[in-house]
Protein backbone atom coordinates (compact mmCIF):
# COMPACT_ATOMS: atom_id res chain seq x y z
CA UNK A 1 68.18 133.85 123.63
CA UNK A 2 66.69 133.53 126.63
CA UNK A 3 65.75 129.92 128.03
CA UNK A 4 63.24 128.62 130.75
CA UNK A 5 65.65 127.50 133.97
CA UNK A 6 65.14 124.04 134.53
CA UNK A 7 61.41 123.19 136.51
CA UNK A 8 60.51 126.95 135.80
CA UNK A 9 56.55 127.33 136.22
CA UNK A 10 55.87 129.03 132.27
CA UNK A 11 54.41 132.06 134.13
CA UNK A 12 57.49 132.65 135.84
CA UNK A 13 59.25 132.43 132.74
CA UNK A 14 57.02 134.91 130.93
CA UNK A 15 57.29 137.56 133.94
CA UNK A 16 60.74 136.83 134.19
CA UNK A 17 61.12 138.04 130.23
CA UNK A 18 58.53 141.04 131.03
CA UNK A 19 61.22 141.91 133.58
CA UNK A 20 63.93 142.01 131.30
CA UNK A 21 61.95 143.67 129.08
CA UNK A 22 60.76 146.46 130.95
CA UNK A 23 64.64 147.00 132.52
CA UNK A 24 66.32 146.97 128.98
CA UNK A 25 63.34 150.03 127.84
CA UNK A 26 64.97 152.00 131.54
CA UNK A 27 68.25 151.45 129.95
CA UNK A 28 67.15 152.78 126.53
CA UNK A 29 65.44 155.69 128.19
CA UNK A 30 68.82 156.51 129.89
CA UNK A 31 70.85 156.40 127.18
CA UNK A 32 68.09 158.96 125.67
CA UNK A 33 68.33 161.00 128.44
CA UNK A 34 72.24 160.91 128.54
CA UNK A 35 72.02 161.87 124.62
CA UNK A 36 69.52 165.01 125.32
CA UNK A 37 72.27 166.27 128.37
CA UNK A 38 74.75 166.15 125.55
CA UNK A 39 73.15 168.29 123.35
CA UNK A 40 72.46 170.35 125.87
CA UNK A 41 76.05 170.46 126.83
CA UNK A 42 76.74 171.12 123.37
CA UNK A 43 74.73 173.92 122.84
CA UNK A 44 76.61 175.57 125.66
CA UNK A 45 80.06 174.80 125.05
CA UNK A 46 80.55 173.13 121.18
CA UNK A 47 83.84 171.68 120.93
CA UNK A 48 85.09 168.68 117.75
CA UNK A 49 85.35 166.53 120.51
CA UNK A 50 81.46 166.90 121.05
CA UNK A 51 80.60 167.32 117.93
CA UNK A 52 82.21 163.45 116.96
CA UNK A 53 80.33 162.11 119.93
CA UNK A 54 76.92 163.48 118.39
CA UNK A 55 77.94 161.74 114.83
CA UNK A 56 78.08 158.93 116.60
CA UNK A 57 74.63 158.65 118.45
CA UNK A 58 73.04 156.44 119.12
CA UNK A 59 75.97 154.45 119.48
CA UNK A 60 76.57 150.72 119.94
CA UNK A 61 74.54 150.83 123.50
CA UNK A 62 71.32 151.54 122.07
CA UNK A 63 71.57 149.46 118.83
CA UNK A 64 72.46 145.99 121.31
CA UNK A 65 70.02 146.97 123.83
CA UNK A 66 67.08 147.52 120.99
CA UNK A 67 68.43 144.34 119.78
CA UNK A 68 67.45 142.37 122.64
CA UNK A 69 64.13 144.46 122.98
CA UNK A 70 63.42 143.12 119.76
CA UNK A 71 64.27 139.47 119.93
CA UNK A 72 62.86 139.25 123.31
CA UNK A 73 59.72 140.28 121.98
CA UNK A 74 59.73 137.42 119.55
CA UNK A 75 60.63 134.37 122.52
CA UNK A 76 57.96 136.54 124.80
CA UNK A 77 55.75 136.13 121.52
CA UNK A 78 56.34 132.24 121.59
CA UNK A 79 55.95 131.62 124.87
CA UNK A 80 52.72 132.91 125.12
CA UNK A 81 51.65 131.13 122.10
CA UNK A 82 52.38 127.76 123.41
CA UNK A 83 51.12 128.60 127.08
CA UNK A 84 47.89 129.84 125.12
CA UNK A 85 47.22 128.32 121.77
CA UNK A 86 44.75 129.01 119.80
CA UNK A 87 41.60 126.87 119.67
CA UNK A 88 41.34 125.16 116.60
């Protein structure tokens, strides 16, 4: 879970998550495009090897990095609650 660094100004911290946020969403959207080239591949030349690769999708890869999409969500979530409460 991610962590302020020590002395680090909130909004630094926030953009810093937003960062890692928007990276790990490139990296999902590669591993999407990697999938579509391998059905593509497929298509042309089906072989078992292939075909056990496609079973497989979306593999390990994705599931971690939606993972961390998710639970970074949840500290960015937090974060922004404390920096901006809610009148009461």
């Amino acid at each position: 879970m991610a962590k302020p660094i020590e002395g680090e100004d909130p909004y630094d911290f926030i953009d810093r998550l937003l960062e890692e946020q928007q990276m790990k969403h490139f990296e999902l959207a590669g591993l999407v495009g990697e999938y579509r080239q391998h059905f593509e591949d497929m298509r042309e030349n089906p072989t078992a090897e292939a075909a056990t690769f496609a079973r497989g999708l979306p593999g390990a890869k994705y599931r971690v990095n939606s993972k961390f999409v998710s639970e970074n969500w949840l500290v960015l979530e937090a974060e922004l609650q404390r920096l901006f409460p809610r009148p009461e």
